[in-house]
Protein backbone atom coordinates (compact mmCIF):
# COMPACT_ATOMS: atom_id res chain seq x y z
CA UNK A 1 -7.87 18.73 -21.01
CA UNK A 2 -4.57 17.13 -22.46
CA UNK A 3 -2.73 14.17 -20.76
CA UNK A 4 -0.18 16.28 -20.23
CA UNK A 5 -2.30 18.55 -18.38
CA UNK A 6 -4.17 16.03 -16.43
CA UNK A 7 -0.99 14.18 -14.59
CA UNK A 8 -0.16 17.46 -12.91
CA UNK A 9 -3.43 17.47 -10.57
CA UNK A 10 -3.84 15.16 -7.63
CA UNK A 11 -7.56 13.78 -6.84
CA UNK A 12 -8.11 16.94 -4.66
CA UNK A 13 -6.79 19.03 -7.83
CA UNK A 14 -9.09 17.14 -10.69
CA UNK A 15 -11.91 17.65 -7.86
CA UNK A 16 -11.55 21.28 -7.68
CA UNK A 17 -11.66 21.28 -11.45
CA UNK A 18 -14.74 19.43 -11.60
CA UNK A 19 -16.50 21.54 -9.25
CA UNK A 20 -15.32 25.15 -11.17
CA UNK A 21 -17.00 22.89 -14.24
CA UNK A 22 -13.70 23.24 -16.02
CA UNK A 23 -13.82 19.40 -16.94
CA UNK A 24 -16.13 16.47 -16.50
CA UNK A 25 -16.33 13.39 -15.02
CA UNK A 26 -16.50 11.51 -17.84
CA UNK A 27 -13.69 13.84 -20.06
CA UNK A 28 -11.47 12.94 -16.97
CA UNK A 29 -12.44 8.59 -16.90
CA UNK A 30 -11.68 8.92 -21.18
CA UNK A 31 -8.03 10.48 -19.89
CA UNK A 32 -7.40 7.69 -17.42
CA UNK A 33 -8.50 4.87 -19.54
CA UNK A 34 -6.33 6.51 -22.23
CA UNK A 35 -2.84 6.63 -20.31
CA UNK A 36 -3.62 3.04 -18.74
CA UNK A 37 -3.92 2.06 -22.33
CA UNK A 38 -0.44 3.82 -23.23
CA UNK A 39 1.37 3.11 -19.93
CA UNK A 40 0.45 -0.33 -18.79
CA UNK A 41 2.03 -2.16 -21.73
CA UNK A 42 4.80 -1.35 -20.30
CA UNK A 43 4.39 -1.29 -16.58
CA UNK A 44 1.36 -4.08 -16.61
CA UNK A 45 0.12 -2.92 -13.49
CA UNK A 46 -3.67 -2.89 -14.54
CA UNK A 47 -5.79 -6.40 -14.82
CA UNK A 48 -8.79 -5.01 -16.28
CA UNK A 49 -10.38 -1.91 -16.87
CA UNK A 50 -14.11 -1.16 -16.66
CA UNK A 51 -15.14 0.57 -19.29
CA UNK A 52 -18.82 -0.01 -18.59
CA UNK A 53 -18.27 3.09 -15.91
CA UNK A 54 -18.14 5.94 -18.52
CA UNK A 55 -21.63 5.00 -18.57
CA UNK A 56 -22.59 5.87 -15.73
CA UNK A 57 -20.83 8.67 -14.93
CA UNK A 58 -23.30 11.77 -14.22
CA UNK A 59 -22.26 15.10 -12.95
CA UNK A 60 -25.48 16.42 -10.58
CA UNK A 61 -24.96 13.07 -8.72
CA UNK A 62 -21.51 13.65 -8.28
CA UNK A 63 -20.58 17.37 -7.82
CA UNK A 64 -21.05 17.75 -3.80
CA UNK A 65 -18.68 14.68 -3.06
CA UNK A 66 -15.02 15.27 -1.86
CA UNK A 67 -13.51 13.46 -5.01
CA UNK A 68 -16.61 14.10 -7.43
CA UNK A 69 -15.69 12.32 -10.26
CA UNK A 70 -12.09 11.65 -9.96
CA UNK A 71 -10.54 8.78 -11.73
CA UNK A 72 -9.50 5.68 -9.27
CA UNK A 73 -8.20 1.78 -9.52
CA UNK A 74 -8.61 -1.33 -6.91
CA UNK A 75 -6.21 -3.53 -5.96
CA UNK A 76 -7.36 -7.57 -6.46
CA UNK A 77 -7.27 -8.46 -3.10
CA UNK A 78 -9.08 -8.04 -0.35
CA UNK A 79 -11.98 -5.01 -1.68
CA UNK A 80 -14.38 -5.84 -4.10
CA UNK A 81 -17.04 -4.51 -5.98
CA UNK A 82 -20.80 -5.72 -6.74
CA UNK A 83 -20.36 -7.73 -10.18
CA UNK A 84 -16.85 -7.07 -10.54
CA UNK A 85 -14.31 -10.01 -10.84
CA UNK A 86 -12.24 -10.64 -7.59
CA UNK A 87 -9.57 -13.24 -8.13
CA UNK A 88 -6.38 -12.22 -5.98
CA UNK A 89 -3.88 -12.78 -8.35
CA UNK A 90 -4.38 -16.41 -8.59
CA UNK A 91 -5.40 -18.97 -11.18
CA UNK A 92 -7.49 -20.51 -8.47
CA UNK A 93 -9.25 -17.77 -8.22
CA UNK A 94 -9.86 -16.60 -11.88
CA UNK A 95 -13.61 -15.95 -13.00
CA UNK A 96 -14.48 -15.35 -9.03
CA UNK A 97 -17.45 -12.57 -8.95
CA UNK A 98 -17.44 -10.73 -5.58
CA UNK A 99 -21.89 -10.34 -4.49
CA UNK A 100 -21.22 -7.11 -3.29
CA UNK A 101 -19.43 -4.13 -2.21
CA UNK A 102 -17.11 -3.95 1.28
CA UNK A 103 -17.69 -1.57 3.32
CA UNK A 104 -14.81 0.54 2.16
CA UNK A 105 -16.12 0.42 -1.73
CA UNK A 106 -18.64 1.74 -0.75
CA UNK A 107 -16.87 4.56 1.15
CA UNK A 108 -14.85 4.98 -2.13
CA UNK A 109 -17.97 5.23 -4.11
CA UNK A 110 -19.74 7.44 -1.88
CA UNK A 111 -16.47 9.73 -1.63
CA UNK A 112 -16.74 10.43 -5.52
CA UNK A 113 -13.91 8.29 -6.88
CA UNK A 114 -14.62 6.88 -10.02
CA UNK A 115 -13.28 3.32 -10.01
CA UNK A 116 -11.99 2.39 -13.29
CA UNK A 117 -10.13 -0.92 -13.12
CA UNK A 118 -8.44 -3.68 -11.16
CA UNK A 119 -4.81 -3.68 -10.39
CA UNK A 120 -1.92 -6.52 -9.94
CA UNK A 121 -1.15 -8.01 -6.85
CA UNK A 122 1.24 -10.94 -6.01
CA UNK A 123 -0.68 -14.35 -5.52
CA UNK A 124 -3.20 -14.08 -2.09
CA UNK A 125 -0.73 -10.64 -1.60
CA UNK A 126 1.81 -12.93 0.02
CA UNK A 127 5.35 -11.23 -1.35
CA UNK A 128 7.13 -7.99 -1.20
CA UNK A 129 7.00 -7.63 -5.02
CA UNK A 130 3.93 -8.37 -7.67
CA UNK A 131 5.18 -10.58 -9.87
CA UNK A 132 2.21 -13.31 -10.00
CA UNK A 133 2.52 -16.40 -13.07
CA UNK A 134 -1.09 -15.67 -13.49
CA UNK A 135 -0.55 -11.88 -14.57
CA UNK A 136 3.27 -11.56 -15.05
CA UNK A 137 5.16 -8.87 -13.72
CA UNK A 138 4.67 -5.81 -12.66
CA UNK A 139 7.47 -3.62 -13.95
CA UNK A 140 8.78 0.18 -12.04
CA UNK A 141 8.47 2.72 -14.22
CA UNK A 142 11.60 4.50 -12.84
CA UNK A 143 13.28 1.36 -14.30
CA UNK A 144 11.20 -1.43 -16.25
CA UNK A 145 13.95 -3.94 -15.19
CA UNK A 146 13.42 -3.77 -11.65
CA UNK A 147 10.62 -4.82 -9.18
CA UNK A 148 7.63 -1.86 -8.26
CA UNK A 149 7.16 -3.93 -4.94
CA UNK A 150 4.01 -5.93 -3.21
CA UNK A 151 1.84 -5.87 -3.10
CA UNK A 152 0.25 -3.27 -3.98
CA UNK A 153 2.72 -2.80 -7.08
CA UNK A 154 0.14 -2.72 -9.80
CA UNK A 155 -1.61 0.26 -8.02
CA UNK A 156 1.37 2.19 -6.97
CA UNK A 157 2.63 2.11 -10.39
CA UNK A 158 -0.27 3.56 -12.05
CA UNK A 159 -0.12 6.32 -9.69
CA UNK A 160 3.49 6.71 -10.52
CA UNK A 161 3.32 6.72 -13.67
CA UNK A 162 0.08 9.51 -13.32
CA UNK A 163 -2.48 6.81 -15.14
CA UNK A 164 -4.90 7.94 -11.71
CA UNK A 165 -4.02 10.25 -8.73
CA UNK A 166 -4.67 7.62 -6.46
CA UNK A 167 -5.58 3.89 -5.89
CA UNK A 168 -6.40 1.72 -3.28
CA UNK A 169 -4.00 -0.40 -1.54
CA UNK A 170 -3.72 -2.96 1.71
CA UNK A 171 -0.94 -3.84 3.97
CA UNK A 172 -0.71 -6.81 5.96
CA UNK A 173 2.81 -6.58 5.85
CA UNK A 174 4.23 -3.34 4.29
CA UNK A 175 1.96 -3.91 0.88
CA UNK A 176 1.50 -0.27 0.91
CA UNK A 177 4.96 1.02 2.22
CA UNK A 178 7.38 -0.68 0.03
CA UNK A 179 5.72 -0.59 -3.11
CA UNK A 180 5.56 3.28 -2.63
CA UNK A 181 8.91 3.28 -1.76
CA UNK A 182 10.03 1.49 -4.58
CA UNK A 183 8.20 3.66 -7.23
CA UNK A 184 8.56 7.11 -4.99
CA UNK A 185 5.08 7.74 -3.43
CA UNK A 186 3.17 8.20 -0.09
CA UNK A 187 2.26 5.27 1.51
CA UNK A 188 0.19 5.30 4.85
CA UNK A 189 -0.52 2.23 6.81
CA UNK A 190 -3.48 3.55 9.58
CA UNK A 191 -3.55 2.20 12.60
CA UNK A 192 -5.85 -1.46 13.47
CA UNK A 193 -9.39 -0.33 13.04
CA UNK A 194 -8.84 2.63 11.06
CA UNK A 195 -10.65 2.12 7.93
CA UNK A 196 -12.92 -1.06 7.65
CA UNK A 197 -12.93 -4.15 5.91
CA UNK A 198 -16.10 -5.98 6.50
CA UNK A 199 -18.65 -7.06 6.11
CA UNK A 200 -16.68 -10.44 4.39
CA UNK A 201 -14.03 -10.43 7.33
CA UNK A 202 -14.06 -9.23 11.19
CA UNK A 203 -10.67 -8.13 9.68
CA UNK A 204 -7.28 -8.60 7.75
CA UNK A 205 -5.56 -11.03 8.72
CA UNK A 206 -6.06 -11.54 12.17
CA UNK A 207 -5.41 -7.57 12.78
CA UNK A 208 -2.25 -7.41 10.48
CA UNK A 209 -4.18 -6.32 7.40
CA UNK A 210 -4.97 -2.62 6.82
CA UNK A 211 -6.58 -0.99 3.57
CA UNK A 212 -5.92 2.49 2.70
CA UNK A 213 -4.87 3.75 -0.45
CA UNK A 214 -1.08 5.02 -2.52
CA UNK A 215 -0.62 8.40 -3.50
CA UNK A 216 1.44 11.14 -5.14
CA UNK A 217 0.52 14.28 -2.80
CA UNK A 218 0.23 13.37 0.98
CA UNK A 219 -2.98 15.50 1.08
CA UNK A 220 -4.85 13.21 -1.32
CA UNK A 221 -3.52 10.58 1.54
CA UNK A 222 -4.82 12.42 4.40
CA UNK A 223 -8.33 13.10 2.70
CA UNK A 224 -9.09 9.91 1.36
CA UNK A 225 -8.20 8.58 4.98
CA UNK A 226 -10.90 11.44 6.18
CA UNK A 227 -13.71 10.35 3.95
CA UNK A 228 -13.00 6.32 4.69
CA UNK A 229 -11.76 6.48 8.08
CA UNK A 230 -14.29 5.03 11.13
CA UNK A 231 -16.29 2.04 12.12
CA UNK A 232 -18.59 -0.39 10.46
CA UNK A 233 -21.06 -2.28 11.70
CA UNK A 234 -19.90 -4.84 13.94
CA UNK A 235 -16.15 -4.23 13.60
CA UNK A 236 -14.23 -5.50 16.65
CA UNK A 237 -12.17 -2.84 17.47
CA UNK A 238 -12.98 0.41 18.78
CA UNK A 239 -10.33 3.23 17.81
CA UNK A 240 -9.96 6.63 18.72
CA UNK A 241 -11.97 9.02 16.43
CA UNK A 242 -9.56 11.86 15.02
CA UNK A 243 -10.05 15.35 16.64
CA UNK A 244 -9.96 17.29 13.47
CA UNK A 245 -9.81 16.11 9.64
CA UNK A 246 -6.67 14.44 8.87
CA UNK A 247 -6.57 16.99 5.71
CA UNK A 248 -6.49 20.12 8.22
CA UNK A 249 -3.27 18.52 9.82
CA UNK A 250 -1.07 19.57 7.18
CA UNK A 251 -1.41 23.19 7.83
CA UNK A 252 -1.23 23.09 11.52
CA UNK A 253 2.04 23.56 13.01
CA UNK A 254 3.74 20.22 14.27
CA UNK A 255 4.95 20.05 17.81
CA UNK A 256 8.37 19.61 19.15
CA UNK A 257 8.45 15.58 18.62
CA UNK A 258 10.58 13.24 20.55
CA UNK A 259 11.82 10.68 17.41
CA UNK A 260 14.04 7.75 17.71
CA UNK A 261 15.78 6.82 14.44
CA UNK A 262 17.52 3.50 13.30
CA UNK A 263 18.44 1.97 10.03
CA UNK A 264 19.61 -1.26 11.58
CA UNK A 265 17.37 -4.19 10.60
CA UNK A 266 16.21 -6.24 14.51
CA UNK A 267 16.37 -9.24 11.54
CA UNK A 268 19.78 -8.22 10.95
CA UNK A 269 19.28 -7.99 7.31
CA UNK A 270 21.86 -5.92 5.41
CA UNK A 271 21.11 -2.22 4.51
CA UNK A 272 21.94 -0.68 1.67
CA UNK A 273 24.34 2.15 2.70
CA UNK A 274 22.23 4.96 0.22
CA UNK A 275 19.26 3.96 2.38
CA UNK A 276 21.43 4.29 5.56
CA UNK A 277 22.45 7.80 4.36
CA UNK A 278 18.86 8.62 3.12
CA UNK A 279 17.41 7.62 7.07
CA UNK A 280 19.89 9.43 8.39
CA UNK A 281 19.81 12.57 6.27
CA UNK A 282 15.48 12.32 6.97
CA UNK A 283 16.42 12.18 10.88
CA UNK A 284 19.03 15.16 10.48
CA UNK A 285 16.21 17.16 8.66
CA UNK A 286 14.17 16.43 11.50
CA UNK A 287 16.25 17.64 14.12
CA UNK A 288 17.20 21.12 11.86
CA UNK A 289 13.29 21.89 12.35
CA UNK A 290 13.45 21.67 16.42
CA UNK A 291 12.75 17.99 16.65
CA UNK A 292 14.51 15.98 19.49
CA UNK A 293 16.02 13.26 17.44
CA UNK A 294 18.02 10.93 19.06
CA UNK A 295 19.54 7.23 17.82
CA UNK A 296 17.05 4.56 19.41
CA UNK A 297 15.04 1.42 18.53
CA UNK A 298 12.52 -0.95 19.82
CA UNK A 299 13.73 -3.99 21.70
CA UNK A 300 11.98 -6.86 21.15
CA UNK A 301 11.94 -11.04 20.47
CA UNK A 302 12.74 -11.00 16.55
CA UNK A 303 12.16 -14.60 16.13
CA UNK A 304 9.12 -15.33 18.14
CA UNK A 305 7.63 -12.04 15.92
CA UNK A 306 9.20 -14.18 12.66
CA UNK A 307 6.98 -17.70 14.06
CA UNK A 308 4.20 -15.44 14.80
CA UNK A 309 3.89 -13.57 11.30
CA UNK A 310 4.47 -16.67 9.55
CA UNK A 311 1.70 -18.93 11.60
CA UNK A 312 -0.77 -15.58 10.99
CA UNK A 313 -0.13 -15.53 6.99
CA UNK A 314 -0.33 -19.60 6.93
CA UNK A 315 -3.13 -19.90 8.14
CA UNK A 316 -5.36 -17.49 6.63
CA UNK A 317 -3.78 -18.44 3.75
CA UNK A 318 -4.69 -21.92 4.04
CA UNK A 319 -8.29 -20.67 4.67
CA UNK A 320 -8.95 -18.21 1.79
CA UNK A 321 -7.27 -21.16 -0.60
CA UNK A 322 -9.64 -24.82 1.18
CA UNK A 323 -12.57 -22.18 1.04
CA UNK A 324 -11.97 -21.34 -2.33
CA UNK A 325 -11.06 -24.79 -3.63
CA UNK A 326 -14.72 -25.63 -2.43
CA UNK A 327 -16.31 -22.39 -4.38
CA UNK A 328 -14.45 -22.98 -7.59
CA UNK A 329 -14.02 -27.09 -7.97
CA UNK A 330 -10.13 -26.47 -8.64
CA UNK A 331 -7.87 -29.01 -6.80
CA UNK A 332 -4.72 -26.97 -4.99
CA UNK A 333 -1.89 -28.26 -7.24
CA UNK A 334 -0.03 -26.36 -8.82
CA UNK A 335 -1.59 -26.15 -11.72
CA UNK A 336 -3.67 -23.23 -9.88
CA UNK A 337 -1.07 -22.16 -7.30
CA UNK A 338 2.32 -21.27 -6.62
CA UNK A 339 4.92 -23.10 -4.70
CA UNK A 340 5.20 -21.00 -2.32
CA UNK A 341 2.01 -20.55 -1.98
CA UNK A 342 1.36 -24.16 -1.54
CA UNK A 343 4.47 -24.52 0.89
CA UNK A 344 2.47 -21.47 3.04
CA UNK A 345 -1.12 -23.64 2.13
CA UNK A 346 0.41 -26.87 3.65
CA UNK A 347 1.96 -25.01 6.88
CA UNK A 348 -0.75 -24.03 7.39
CA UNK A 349 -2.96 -26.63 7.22
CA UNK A 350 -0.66 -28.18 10.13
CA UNK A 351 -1.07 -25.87 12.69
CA UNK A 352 -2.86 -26.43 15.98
CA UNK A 353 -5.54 -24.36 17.58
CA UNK A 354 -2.66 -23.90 20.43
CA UNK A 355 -0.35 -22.51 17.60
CA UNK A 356 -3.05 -19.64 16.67
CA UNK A 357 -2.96 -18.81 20.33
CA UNK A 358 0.91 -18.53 21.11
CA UNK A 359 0.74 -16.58 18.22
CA UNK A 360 -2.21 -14.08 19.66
CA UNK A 361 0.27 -14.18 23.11
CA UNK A 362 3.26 -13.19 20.75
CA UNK A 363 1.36 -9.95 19.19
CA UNK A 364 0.10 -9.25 22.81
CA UNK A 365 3.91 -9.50 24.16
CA UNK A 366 5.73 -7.61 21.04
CA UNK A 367 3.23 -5.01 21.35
CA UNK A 368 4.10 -4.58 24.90
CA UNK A 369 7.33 -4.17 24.16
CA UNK A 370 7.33 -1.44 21.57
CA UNK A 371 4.63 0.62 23.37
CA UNK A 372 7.61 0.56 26.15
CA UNK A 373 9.62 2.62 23.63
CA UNK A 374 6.90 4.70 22.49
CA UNK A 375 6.34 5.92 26.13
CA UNK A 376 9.80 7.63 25.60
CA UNK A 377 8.97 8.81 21.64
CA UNK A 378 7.14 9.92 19.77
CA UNK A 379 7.97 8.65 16.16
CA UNK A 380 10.40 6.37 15.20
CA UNK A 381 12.05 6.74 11.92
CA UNK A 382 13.62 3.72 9.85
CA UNK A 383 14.35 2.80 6.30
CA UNK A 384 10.68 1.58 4.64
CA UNK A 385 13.08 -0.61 2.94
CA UNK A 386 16.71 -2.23 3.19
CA UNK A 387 17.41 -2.64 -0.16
CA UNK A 388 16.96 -0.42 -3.38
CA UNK A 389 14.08 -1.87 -5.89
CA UNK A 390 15.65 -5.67 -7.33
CA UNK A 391 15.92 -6.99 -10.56
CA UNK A 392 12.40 -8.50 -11.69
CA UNK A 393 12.31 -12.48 -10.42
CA UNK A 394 14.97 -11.90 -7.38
CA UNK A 395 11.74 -13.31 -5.57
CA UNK A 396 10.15 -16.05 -7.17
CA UNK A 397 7.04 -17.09 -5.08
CA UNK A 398 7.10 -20.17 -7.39
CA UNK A 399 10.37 -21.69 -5.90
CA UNK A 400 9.50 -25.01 -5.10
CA UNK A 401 12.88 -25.13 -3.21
CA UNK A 402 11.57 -22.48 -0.35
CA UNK A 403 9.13 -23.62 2.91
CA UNK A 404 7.19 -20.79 4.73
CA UNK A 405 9.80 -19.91 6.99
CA UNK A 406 11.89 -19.74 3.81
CA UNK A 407 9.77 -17.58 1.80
CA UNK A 408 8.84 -15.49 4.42
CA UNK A 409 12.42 -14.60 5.26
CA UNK A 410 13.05 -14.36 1.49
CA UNK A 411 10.64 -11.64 0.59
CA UNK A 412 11.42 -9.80 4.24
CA UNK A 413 14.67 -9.67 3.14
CA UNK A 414 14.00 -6.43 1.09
CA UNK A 415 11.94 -4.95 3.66
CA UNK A 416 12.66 -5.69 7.32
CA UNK A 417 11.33 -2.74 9.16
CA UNK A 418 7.31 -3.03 7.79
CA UNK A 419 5.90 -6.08 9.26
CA UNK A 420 6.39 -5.52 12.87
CA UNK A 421 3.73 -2.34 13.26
CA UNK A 422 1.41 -4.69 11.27
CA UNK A 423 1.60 -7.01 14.25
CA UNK A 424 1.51 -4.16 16.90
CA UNK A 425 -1.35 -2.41 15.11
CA UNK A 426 0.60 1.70 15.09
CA UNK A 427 0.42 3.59 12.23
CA UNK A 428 3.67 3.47 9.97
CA UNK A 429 3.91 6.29 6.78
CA UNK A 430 6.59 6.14 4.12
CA UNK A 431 7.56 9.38 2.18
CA UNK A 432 9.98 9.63 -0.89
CA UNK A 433 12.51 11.63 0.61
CA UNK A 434 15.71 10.56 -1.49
CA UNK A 435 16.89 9.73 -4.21
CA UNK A 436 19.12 7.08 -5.30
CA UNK A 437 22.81 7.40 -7.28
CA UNK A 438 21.03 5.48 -9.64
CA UNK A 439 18.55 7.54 -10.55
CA UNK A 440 15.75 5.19 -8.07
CA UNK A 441 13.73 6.61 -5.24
CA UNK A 442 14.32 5.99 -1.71
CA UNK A 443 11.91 5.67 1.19
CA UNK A 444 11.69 6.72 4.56
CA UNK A 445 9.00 5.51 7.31
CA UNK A 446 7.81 7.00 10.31
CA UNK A 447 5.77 4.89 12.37
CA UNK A 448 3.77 7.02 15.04
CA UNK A 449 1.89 5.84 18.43
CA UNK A 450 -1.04 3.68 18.27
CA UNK A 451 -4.02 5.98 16.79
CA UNK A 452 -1.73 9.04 16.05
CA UNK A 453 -1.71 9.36 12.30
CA UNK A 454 -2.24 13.27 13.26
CA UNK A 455 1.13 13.34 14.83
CA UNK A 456 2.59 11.40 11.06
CA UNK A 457 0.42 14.21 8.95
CA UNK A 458 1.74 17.24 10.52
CA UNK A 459 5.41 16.10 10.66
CA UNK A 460 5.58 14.49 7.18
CA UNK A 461 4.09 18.13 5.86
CA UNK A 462 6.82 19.89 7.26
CA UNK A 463 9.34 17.50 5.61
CA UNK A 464 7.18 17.40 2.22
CA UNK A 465 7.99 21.34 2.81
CA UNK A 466 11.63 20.54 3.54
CA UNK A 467 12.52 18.02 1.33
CA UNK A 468 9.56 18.37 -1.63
CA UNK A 469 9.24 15.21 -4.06
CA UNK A 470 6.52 16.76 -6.54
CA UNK A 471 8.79 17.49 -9.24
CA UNK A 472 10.24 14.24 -9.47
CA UNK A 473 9.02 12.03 -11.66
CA UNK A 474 9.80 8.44 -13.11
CA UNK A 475 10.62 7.67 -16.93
CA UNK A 476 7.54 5.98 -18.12
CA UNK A 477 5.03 8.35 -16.83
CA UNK A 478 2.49 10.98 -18.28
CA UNK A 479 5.65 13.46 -17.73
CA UNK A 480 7.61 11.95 -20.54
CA UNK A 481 6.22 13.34 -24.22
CA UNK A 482 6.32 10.00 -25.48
CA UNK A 483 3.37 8.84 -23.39
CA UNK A 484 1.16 11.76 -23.72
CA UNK A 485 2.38 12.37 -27.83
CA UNK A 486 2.67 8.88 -29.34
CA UNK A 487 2.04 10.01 -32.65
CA UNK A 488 3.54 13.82 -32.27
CA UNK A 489 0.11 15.09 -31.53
CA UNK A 490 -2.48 14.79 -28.22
């Protein structure tokens, strides 16, 4: 198989291949290590690759897994593997070896997918783009000038570029939904409880975190979520099991859906007016397949959800970085952290026990509230984010002028609809529905009911029918000749 060949297969695709013995495992880990040598020069988006896999790799023990062999990356945050370095894009953190596998490794591993490397994330994952001093940043292959988003960049623009199929990505805040948006791929937050994320952590953040994975085809998204989705032992949340594999969704019809729509920010953050037009354009679509769509949003206390998000990120923050400090021997200066990150570190550090519960009362209150609106709809549709992709250090988490409140609004800025179903637990989706004047992709979200990523699957396959993003395909990718003929020959 050529490069050129490979990028046009998602991870279902390359499995079918491997199965019908039309290419291996380990001819398929060679390709992948091949265009993340060619493509992340450019797009630096990969830490470290492991080599040591091809191995390792062996067909019989492969063959009967969902994704038997297919190539995948991790994001350095959050999931770790056994022996593998874990450092969260952080120079305090550099040299860290995680002891052993989560619970979702595992799930990966057991699944088939071949994990091949570690991918960029912003420092501790706390910023809407991945631009980190220790790695640099991460560039968008649709434009190497602008920001791919965080922070899940570095994973979202390997699979945008066609380096792998699909990599794993978190969301504690819309890490999965606006780096997809910003480099034109499917990005599903599940629901709290979803997919696990033990056994280091009872889970993300307090209940904002999420893992799951970015993607080029949404059913690579819906059958990764089958084969990771459930609980672990002793998770603390108990979540509705789905009825039927997420995968099968796609091909069932979707019902007539009640769907609210806005593309005005409850921060009251400008919106670009393509993204406006994209929303509403995704909403008219909606409504042209038998959908009542109507113009509605959630009501809700912005600010006491802007204390509560920033006291939840602050002080797990300051957590991960005192427990760390003791692991490692490094002192938090700034010699081994960011300002910002420090600013967050020191906020947090001066919260009360009293704060952490307000800020429990918030989520409980918030959540309230929304559920309120999606007794009366279905899905809501909004902009995944307000602005299109920025110029590369428009947010500098190393701006010793910005506090935690500061920072927090700062990086928000770009994306003001994510972080609010993080803190109310529902399952949010973006899908590259438009397209920019410029040339950039646009996303859409639609954030379903509390457990109802069914509901998200069959109405984003209709629109993936409707409004098909396949064939598009950004610059510095495995679709340009350059990348895939260097030197005039494969």
């Amino acid at each position: 198989m050529k490069l050129s060949e490979y990028c046009h297969y998602d991870a279902l695709g390359l499995a079918q291949l491997i199965r019908q013995n039309d290419v291996t495992p380990g001819e398929l880990a060679n390709l992948a290590l091949q265009a993340i040598k060619r493509l992340n020069p450019e797009l630096n988006g990969v830490i470290e690759c492991f080599d040591d896999q091809l191995d390792v790799l062996s067909l019989p023990a492969l063959q009967d897994k969902p994704f038997a062999g297919v190539p995948f990356l991790v994001k350095d945050l959050i999931l770790h593997l056994e022996g593998r370095r874990s450092e969260m894009g952080s120079r305090l953190c550099q040299g860290m070896v995680a002891p052993h596998d989560t619970y979702l490794a595992e799930r990966y591993i057991d699944a088939g997918l071949v994990p091949l490397g570690r991918t960029t994330t912003p420092e501790m994952g706390f910023c809407s783009t991945t631009e980190s001093v220790v790695s640099g940043p991460t560039r968008n292959p649709w434009n190497p000038r602008l920001m791919a988003g965080g922070s899940s960049g570095g994973s979202a623009v390997m699979v945008a570029a066609g380096a792998v199929p699909v990599a794993h990505a978190n969301d504690g805040g819309g890490s999965i939904r606006i780096p997809a948006a910003c480099c034109g791929l499917v990005g599903l937050k599940p629901s709290r409880g979803r997919t696990p994320i033990g056994p280091d952590a009872a889970d993300g953040l307090n209940g904002l975190g999420i893992e799951h994975v970015v993607s080029r085809s949404l059913r690579d998204c819906a059958a990764v979520l089958d084969v990771t989705e459930g609980p672990s032992p002793g998770d603390p949340y108990a979540i509705i099991r789905p009825e039927r594999p997420y995968l099968s969704e796609l091909d069932r019809k979707c019902e007539p859906l009640r769907i609210g729509f806005t593309s005005k920010a409850w921060s009251g953050s400008h919106v670009d007016a393509e993204i406006v037009e994209s929303t509403k354009r995704a909403a008219l679509m909606c409504a042209d397949m038998g959908h009542h769509v109507e113009e509605a949003s959630p009501t809700f206390d912005y600010s006491s959800f802007r204390d509560a998000t920033v006291t939840f990120w602050c002080a797990n923050i300051a957590q991960w970085i005192t427990q760390i400090s003791e692991m490692t021997g490094r002192p938090i200066t700034n010699d081994y952290l960011e300002a910002t990150t420090l600013a967050s570190h020191q906020y947090g550090l001066d919260l009360k026990a009293t704060d952490m519960v307000s800020a429990f009362a918030t989520m409980n209150m918030i959540s309230r509230d929304v559920a309120r609106f999606f007794g009366k709809f279905d899905v809501l549709i909004t902009p995944t984010t307000a602005l299109l992709p920025q110029e590369i250090g428009t947010y500098n988490a190393n701006d010793p002028g910005l506090d935690a409140f500061g920072w927090t609004d700062h990086i928000f800025s770009i994306a003001p609809f994510t972080a609010l179903f993080n803190l109310t637990g529902q399952p949010a989706i973006t899908l590259p529905l438009g397209m920019s004047a410029s040339g950039l992709p646009i996303g859409t979200q639609f954030v379903g009911r509390a457990g109802r990523e069914d509901v998200l699957f069959r109405l984003s396959a209709e629109l993936e029918r409707a409004m098909p993003w396949a064939a598009r395909h950004p610059k510095i990718s495995l679709w340009t000749d350059s990348y895939t003929t260097p030197s005039g020959k494969e």
